[in-house]
N, C-alpha and C. Protein backbone atom coordinates (compact mmCIF):
# COMPACT_ATOMS: atom_id res chain seq x y z
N UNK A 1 70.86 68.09 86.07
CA UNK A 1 69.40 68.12 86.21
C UNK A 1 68.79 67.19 85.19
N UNK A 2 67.86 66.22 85.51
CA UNK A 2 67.19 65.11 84.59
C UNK A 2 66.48 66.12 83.89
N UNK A 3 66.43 65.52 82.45
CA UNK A 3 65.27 65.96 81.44
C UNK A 3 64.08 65.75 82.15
N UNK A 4 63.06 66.63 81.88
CA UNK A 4 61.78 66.41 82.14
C UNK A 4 60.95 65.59 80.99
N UNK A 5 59.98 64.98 81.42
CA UNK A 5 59.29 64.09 80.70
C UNK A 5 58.75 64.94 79.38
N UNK A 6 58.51 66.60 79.09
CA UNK A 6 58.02 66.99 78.18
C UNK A 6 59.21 67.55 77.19
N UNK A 7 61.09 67.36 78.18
CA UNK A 7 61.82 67.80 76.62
C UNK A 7 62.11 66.81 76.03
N UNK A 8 62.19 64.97 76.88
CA UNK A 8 62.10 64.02 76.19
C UNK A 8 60.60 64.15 74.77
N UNK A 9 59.90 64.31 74.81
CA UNK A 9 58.95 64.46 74.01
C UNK A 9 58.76 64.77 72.91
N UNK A 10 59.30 66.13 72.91
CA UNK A 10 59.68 66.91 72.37
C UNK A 10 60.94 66.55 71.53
N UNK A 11 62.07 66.07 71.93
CA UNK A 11 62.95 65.63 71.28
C UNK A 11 62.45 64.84 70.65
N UNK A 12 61.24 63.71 70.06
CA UNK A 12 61.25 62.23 69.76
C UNK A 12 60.26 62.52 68.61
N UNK A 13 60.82 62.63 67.78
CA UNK A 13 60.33 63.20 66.60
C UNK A 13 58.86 62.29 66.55
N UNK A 14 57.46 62.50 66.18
CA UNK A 14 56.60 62.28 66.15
C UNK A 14 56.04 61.36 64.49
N UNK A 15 55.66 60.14 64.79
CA UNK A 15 55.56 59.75 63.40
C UNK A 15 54.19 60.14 62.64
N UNK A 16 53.99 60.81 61.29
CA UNK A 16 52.54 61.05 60.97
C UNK A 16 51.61 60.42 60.33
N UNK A 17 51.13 60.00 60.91
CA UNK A 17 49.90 58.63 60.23
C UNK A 17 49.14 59.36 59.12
N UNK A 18 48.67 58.97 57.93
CA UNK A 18 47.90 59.51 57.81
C UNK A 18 46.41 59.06 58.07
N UNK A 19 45.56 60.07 57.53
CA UNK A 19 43.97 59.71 58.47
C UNK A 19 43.06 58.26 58.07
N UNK A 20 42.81 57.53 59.42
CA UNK A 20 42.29 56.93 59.14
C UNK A 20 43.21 55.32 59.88
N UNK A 21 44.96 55.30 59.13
CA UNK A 21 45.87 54.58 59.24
C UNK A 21 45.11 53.68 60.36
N UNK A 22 44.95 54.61 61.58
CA UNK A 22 45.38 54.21 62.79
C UNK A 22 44.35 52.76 63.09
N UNK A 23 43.10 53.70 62.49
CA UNK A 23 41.94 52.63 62.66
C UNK A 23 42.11 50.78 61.70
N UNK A 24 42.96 51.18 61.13
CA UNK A 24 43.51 50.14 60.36
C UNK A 24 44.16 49.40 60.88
N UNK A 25 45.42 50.04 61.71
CA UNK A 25 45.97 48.77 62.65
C UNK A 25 45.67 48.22 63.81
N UNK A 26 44.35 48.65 64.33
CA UNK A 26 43.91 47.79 65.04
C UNK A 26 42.99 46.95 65.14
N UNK A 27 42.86 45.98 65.26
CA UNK A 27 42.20 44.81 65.22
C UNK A 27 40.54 44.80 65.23
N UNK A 28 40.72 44.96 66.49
CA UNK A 28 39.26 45.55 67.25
C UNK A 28 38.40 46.50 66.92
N UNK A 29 38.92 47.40 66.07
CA UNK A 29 37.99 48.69 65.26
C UNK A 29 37.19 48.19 64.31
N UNK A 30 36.08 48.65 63.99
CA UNK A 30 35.05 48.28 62.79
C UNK A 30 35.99 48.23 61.41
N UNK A 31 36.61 49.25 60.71
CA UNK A 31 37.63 49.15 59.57
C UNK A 31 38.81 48.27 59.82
N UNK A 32 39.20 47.56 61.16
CA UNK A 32 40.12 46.99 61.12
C UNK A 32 39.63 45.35 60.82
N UNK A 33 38.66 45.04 61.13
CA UNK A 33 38.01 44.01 61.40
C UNK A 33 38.14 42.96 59.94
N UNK A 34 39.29 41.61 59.32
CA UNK A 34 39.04 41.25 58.46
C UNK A 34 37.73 41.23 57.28
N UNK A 35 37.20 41.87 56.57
CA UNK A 35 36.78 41.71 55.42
C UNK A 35 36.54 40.27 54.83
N UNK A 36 34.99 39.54 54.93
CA UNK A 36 34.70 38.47 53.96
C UNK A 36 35.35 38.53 52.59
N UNK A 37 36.13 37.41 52.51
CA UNK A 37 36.41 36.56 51.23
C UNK A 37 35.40 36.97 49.82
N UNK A 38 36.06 37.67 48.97
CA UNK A 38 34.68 37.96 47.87
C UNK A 38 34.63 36.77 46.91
N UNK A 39 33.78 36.12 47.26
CA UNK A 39 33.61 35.04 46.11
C UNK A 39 33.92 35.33 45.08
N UNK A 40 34.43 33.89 44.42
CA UNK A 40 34.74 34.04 43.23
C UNK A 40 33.81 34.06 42.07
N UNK A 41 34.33 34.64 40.76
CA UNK A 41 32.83 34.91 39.96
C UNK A 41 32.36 33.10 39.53
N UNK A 42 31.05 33.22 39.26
CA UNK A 42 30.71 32.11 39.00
C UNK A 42 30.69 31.61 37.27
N UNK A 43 31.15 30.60 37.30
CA UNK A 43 31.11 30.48 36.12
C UNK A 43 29.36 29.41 35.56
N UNK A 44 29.10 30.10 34.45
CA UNK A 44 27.87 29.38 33.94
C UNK A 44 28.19 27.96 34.25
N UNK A 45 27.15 26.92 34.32
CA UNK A 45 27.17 25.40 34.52
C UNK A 45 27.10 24.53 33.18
N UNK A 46 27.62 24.06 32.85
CA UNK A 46 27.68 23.12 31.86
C UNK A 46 26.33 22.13 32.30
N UNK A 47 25.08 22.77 31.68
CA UNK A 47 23.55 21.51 32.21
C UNK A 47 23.57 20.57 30.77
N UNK A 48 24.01 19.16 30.93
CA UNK A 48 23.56 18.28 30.01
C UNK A 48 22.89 17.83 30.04
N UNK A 49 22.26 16.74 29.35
CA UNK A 49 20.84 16.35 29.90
C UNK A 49 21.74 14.59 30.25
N UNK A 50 20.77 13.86 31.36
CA UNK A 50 21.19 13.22 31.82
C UNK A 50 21.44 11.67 30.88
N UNK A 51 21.91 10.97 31.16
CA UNK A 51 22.32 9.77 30.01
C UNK A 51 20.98 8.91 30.20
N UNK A 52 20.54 8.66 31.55
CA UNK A 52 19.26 7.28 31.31
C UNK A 52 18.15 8.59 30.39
N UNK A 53 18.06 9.85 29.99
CA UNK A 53 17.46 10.52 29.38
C UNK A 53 17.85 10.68 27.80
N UNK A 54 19.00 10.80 27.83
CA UNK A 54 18.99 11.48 26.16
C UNK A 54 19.19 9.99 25.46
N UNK A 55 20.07 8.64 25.85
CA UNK A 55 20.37 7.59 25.32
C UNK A 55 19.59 7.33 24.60
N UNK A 56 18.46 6.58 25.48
CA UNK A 56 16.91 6.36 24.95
C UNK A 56 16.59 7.11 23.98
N UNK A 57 16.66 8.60 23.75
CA UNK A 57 16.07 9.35 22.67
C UNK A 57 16.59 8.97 21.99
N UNK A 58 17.97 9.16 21.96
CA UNK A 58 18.65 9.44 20.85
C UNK A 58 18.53 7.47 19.98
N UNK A 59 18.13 6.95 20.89
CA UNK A 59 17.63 5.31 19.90
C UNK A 59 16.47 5.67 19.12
N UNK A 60 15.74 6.34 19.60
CA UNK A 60 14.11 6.78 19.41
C UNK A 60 14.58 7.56 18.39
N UNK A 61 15.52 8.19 17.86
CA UNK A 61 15.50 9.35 17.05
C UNK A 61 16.07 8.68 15.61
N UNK A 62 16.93 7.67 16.02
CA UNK A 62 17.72 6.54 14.84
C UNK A 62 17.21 6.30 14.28
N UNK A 63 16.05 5.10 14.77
CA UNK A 63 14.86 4.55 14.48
C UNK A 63 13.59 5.09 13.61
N UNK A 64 13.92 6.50 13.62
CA UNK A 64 12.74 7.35 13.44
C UNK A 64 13.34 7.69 11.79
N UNK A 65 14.74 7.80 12.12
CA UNK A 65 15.80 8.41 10.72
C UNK A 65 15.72 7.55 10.20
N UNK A 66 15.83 6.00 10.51
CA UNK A 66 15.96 4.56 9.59
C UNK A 66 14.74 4.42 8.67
N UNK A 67 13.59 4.47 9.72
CA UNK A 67 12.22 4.49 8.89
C UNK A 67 11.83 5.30 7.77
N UNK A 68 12.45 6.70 8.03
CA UNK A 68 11.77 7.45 6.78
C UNK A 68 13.13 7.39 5.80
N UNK A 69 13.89 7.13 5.88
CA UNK A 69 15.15 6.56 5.00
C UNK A 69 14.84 5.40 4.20
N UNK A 70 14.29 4.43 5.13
CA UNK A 70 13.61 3.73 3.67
C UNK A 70 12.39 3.65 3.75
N UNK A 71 11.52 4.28 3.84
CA UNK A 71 10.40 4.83 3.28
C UNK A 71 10.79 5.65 1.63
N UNK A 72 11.60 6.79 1.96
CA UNK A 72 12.22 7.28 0.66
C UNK A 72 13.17 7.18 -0.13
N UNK A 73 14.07 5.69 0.16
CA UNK A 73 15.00 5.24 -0.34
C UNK A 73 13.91 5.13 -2.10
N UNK A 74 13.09 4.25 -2.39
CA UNK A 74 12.73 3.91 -3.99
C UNK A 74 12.66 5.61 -4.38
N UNK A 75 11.77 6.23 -3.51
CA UNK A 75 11.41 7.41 -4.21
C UNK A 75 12.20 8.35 -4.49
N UNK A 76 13.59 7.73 -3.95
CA UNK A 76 14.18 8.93 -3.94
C UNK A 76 15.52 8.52 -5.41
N UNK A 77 15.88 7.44 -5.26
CA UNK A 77 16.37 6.82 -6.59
C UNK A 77 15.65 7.18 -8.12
N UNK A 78 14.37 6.70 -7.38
CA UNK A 78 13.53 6.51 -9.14
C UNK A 78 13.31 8.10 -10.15
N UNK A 79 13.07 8.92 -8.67
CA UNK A 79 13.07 10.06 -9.03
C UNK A 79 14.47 10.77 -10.05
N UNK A 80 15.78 10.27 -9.84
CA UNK A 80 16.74 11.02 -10.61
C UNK A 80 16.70 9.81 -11.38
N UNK A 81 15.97 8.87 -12.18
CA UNK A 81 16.14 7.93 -13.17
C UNK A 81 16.47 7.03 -13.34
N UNK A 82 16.80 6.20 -12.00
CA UNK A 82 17.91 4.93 -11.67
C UNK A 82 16.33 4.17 -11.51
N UNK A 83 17.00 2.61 -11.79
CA UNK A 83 15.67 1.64 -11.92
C UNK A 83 15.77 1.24 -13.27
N UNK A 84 14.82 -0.09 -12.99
CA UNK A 84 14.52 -0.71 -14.36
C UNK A 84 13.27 -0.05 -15.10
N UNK A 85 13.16 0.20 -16.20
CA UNK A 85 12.07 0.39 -17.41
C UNK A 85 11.00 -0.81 -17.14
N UNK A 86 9.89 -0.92 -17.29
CA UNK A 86 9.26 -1.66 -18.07
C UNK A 86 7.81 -1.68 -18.12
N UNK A 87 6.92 -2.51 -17.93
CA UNK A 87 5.71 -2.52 -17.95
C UNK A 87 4.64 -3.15 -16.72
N UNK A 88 3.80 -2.79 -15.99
CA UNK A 88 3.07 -3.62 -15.77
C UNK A 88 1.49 -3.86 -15.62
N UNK A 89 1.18 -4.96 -15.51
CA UNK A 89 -0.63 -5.07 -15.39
C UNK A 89 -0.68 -5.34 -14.41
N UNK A 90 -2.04 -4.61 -14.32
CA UNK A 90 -2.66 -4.29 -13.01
C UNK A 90 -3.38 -5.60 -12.97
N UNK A 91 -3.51 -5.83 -11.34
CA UNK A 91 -4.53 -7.62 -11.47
C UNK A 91 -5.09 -6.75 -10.42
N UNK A 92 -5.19 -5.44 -9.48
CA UNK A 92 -6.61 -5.86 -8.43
C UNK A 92 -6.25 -3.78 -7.95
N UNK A 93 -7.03 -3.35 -7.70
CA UNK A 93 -6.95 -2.17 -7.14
C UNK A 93 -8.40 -2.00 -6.31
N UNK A 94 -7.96 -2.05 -4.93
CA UNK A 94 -9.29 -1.85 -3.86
C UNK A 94 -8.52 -0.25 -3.16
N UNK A 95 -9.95 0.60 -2.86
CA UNK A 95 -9.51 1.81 -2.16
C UNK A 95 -8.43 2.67 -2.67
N UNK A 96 -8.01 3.21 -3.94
CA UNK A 96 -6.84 3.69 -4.66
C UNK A 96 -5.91 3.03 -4.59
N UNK A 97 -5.83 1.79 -3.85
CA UNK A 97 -4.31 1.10 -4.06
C UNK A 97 -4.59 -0.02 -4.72
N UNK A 98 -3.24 -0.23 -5.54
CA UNK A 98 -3.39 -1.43 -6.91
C UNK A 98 -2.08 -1.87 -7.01
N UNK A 99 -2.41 -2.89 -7.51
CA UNK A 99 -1.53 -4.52 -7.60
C UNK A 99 -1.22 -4.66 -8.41
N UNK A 100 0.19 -5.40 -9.12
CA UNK A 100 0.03 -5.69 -10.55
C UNK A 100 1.07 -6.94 -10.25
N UNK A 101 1.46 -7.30 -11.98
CA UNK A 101 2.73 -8.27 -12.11
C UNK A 101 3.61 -7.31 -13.12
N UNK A 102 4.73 -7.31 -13.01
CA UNK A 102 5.84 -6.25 -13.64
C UNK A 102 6.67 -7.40 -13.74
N UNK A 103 6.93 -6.82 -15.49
CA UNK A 103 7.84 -7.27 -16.48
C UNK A 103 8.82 -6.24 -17.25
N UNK A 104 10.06 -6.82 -17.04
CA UNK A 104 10.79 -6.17 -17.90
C UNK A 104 12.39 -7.14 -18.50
N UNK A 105 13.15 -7.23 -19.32
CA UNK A 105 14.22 -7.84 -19.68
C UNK A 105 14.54 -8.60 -18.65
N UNK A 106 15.05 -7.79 -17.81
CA UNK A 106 16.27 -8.15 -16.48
C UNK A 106 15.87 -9.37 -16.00
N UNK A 107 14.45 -8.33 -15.09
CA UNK A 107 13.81 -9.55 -14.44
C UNK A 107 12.08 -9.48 -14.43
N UNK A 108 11.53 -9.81 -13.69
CA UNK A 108 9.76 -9.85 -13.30
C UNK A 108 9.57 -10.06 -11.97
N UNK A 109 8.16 -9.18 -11.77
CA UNK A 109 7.76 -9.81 -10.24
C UNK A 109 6.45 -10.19 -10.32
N UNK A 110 5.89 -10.81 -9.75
CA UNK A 110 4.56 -11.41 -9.82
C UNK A 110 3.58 -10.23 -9.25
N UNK A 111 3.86 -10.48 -7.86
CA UNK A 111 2.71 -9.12 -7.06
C UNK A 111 3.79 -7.96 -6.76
N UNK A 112 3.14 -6.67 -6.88
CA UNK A 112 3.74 -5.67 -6.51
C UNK A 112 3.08 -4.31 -6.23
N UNK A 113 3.67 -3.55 -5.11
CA UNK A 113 2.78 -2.44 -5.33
C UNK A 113 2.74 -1.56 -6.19
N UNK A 114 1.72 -0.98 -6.80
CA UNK A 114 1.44 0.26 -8.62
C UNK A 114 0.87 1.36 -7.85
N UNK A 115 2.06 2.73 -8.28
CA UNK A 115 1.61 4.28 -7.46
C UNK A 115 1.74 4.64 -8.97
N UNK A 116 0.96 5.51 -8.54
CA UNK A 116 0.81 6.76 -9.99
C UNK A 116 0.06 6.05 -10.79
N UNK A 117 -0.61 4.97 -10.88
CA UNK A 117 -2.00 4.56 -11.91
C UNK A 117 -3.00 5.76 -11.67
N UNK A 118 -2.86 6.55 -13.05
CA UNK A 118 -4.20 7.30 -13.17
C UNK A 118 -5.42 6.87 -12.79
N UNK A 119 -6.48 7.62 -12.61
CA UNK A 119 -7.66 7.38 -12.46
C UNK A 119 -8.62 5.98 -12.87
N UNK A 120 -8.42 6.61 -14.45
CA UNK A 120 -9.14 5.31 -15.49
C UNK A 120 -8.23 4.42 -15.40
N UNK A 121 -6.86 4.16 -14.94
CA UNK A 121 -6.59 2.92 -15.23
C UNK A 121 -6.27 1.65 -14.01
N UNK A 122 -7.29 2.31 -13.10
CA UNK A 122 -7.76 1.52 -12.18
C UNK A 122 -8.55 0.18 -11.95
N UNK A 123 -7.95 -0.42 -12.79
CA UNK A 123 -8.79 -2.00 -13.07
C UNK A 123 -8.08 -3.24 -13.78
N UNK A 124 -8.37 -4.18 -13.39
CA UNK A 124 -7.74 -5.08 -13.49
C UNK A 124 -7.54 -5.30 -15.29
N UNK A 125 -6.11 -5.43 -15.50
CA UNK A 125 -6.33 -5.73 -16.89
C UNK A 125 -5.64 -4.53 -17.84
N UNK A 126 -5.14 -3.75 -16.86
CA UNK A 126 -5.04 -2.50 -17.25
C UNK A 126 -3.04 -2.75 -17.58
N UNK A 127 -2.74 -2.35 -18.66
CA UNK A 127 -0.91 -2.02 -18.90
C UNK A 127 -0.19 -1.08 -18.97
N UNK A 128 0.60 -1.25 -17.95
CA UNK A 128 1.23 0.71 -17.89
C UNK A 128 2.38 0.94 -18.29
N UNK A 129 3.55 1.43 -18.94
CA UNK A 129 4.71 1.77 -18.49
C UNK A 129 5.22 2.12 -17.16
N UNK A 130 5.56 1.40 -16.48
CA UNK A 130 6.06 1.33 -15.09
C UNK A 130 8.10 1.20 -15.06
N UNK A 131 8.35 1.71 -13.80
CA UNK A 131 9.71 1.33 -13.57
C UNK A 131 9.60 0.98 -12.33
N UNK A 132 11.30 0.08 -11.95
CA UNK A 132 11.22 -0.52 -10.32
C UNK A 132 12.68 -0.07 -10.15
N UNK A 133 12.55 -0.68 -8.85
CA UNK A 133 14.28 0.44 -8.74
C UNK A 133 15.16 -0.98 -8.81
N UNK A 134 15.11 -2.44 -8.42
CA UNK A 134 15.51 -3.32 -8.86
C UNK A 134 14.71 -4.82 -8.63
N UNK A 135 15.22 -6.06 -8.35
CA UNK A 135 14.50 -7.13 -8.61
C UNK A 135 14.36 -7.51 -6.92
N UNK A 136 14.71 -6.80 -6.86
CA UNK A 136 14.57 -6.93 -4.47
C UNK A 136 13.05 -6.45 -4.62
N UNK A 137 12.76 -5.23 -4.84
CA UNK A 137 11.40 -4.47 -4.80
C UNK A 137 10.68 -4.84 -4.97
N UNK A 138 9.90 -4.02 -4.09
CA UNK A 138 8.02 -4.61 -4.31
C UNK A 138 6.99 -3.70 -4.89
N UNK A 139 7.89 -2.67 -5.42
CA UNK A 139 6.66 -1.40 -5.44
C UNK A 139 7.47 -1.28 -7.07
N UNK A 140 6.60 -0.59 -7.61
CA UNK A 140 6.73 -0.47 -9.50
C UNK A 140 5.76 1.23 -8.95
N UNK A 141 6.12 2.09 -9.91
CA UNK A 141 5.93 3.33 -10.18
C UNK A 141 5.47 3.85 -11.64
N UNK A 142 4.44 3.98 -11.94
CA UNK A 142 3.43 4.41 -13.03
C UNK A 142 3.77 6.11 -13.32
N UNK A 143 3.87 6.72 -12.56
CA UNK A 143 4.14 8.43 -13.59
C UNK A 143 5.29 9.09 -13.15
N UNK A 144 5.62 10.30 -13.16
CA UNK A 144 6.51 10.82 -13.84
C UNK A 144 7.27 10.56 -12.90
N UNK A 145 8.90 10.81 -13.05
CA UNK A 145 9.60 10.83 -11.82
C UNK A 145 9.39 11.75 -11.61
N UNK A 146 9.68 12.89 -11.80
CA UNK A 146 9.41 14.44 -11.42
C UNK A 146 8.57 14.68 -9.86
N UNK A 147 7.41 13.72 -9.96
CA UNK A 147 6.55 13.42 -9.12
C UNK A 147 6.88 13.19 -7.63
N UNK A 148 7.91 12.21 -7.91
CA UNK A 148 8.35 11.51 -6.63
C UNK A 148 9.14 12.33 -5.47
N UNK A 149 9.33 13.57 -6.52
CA UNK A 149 10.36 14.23 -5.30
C UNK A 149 10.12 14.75 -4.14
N UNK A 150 8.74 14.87 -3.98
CA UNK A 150 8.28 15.65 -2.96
C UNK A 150 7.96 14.45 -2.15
N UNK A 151 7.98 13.15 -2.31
CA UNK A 151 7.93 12.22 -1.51
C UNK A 151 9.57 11.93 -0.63
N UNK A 152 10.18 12.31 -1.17
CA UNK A 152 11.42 11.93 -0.32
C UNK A 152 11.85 13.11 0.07
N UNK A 153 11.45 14.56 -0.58
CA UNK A 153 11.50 15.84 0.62
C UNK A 153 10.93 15.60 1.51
N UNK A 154 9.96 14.92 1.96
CA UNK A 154 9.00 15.62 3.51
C UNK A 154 10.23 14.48 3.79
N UNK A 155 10.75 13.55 3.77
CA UNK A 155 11.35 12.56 4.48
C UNK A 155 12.36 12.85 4.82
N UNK A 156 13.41 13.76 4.40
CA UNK A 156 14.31 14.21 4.20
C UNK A 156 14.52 15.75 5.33
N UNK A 157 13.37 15.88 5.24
CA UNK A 157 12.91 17.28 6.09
C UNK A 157 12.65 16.52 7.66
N UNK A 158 11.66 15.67 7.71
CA UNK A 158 11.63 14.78 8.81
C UNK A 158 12.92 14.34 9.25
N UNK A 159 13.67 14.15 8.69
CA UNK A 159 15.04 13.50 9.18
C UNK A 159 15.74 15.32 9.65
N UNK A 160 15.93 16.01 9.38
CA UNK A 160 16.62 17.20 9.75
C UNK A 160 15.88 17.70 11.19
N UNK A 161 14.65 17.19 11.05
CA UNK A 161 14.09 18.00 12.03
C UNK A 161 14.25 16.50 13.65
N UNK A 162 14.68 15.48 13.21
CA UNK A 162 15.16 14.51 14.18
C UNK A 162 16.47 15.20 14.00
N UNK A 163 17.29 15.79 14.12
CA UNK A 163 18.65 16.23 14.24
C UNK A 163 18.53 17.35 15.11
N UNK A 164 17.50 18.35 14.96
CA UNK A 164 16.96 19.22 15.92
C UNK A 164 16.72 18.90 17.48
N UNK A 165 16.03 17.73 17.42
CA UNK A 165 15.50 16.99 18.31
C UNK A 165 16.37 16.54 18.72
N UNK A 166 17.59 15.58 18.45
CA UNK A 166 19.10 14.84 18.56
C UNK A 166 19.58 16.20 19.61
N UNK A 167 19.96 17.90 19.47
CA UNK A 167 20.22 18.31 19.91
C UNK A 167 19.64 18.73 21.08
N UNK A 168 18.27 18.50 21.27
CA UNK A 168 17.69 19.41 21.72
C UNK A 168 17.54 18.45 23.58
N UNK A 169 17.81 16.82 23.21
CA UNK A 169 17.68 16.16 24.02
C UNK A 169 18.92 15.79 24.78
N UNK A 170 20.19 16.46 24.06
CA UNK A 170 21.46 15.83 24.61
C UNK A 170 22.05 17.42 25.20
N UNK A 171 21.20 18.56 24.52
CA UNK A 171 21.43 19.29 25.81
C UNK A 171 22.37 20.65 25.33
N UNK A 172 22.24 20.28 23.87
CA UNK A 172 23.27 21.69 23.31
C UNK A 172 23.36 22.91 23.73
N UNK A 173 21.70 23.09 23.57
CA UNK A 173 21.02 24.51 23.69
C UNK A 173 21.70 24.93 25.43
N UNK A 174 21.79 24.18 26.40
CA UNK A 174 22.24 24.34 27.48
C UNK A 174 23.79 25.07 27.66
N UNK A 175 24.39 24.78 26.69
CA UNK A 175 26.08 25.04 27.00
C UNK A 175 25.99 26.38 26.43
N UNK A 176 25.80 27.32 27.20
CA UNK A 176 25.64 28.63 26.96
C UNK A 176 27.31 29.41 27.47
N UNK A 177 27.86 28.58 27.90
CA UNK A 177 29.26 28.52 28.82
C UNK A 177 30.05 28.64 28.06
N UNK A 178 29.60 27.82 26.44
CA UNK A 178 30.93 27.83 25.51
C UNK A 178 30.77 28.52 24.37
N UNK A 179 32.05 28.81 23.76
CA UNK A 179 32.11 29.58 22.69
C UNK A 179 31.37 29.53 21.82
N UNK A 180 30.94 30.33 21.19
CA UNK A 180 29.80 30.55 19.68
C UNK A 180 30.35 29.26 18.32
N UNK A 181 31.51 29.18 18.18
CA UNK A 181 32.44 28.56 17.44
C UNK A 181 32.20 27.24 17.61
N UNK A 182 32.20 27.19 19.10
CA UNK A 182 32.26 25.41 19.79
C UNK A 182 30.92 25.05 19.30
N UNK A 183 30.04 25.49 19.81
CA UNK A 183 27.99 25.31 19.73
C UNK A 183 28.13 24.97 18.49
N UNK A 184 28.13 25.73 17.28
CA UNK A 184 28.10 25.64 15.83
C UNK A 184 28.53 24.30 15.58
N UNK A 185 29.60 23.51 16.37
CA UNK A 185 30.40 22.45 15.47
C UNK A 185 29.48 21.45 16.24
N UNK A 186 29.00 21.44 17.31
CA UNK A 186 28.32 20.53 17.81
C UNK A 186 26.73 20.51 17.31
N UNK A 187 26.45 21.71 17.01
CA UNK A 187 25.79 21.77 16.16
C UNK A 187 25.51 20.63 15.11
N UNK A 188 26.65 21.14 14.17
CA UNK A 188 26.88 20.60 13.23
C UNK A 188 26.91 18.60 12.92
N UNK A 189 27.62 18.34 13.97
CA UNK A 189 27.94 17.34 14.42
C UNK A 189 26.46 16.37 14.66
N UNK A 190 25.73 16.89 14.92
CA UNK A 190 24.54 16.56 15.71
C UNK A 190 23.23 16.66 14.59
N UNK A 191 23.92 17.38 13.56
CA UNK A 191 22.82 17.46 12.45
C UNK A 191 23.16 16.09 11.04
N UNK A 192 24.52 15.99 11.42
CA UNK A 192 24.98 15.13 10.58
C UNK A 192 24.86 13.29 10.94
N UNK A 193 25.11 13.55 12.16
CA UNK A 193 24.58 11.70 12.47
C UNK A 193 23.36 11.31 12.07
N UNK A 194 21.87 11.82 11.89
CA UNK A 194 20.98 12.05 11.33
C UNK A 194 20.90 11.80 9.67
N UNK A 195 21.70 12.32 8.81
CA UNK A 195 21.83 12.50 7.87
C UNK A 195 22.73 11.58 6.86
N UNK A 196 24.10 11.75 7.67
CA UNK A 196 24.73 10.13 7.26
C UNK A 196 23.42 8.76 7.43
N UNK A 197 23.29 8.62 8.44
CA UNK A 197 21.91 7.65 8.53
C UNK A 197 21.41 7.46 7.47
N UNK A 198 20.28 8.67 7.00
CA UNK A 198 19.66 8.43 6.09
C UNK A 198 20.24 8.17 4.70
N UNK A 199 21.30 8.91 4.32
CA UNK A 199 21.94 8.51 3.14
C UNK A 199 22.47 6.69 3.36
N UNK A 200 23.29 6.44 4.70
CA UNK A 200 23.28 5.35 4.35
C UNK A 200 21.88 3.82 4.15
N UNK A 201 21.14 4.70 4.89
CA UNK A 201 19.95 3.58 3.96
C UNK A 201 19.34 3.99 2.54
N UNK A 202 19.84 4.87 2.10
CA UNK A 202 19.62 5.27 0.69
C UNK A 202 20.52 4.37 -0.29
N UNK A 203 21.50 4.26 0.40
CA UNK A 203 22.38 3.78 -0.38
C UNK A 203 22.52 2.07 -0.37
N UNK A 204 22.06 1.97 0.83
CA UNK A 204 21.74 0.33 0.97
C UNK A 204 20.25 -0.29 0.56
N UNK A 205 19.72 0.40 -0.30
CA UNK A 205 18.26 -0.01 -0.85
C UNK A 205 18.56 0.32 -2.19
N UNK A 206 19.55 0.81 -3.03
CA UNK A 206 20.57 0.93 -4.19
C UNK A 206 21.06 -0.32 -4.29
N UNK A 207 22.17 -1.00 -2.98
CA UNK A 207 22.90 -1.70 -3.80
C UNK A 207 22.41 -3.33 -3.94
């Protein structure tokens, strides 16, 4: 006598999914249905600022460091004591600014510019103890050095704050992407081209 279709059945051991499985292997079901690709995380953008943009500044910013570099190159010498000693007379002072001829051993200059002539000794004819920083110069200095320093701080301060600017145009502040460590050195980096600058026109109105 053939098995009937329900002791085959019965014999065929039954496999147990668990819940849910089933909807999984098929294609066509809402849970079976491939799943979008989860993007990948994004990483912050490295925004620099563009080259026909920061180049230009950063000439504009040189230029800016060169100028007040020697603007405060004398003042900034005469002030710690370097320079020649000597004397000079005043030949003409219009509007607080005055003229003289300066003499000393080394050398002399005929016309030159005279800062720090007091008040009363605003007139032609007048002899000061003056110093110059050498025989290149045009400017002679009447009072204290002490004086001078605050003339080559604001210059000095101006130049730091073009290093600010140096960064601010090439885009530092942007790299928010990189390490705290990295920023700092570029930082750094960016405060110092500025600064070498100015020392080296300090040092080239010295030699």
């Amino acid at each position: 006598m053939a098995d009937s279709p329900q002791l085959i059945t019965d014999q065929i051991p039954a496999q147990i999914l668990p819940p849910g499985s089933l909807r999984d292997l098929l294609p066509w079901t809402a849970s079976g249905a491939p799943e979008p690709a989860t993007p990948a995380p994004r990483t912050e953008l490295i925004a620099t600022r563009h080259p026909a943009v920061g180049l230009p500044a950063l000439v504009l910013i040189a230029l800016v460091v060169a100028f007040f570099g020697w603007v405060s190159a004398q003042p900034f010498w005469l002030s710690f004591g370097a320079g020649q000693p000597g004397t000079v007379r005043i030949t003409a002072c219009e509007s607080g600014r005055c003229t003289g001829s300066f003499e000393s051993g080394p050398f002399g200059a005929e016309r030159v510019h005279v800062s720090g002539v007091p008040r009363g000794d605003r007139h032609p004819g007048a002899t000061l103890a003056a110093r110059m920083l050498n025989d290149r110069s045009d400017w002679a200095y009447t009072g204290s050095p002490a004086d001078l320093a605050l003339r080559w701080k604001i210059g000095l301060g101006i130049v730091l704050l073009c290093g600010v600017a140096a960064g601010l145009v090439t885009g530092i502040t942007n790299l928010r992407g990189e390490r705290r460590r990295r920023r700092l050195a570029l930082w750094a980096l960016t405060m110092a081209g500025p600064l070498l600058l100015f020392a080296g026109v300090l040092t080239a109105a010295l030699i």
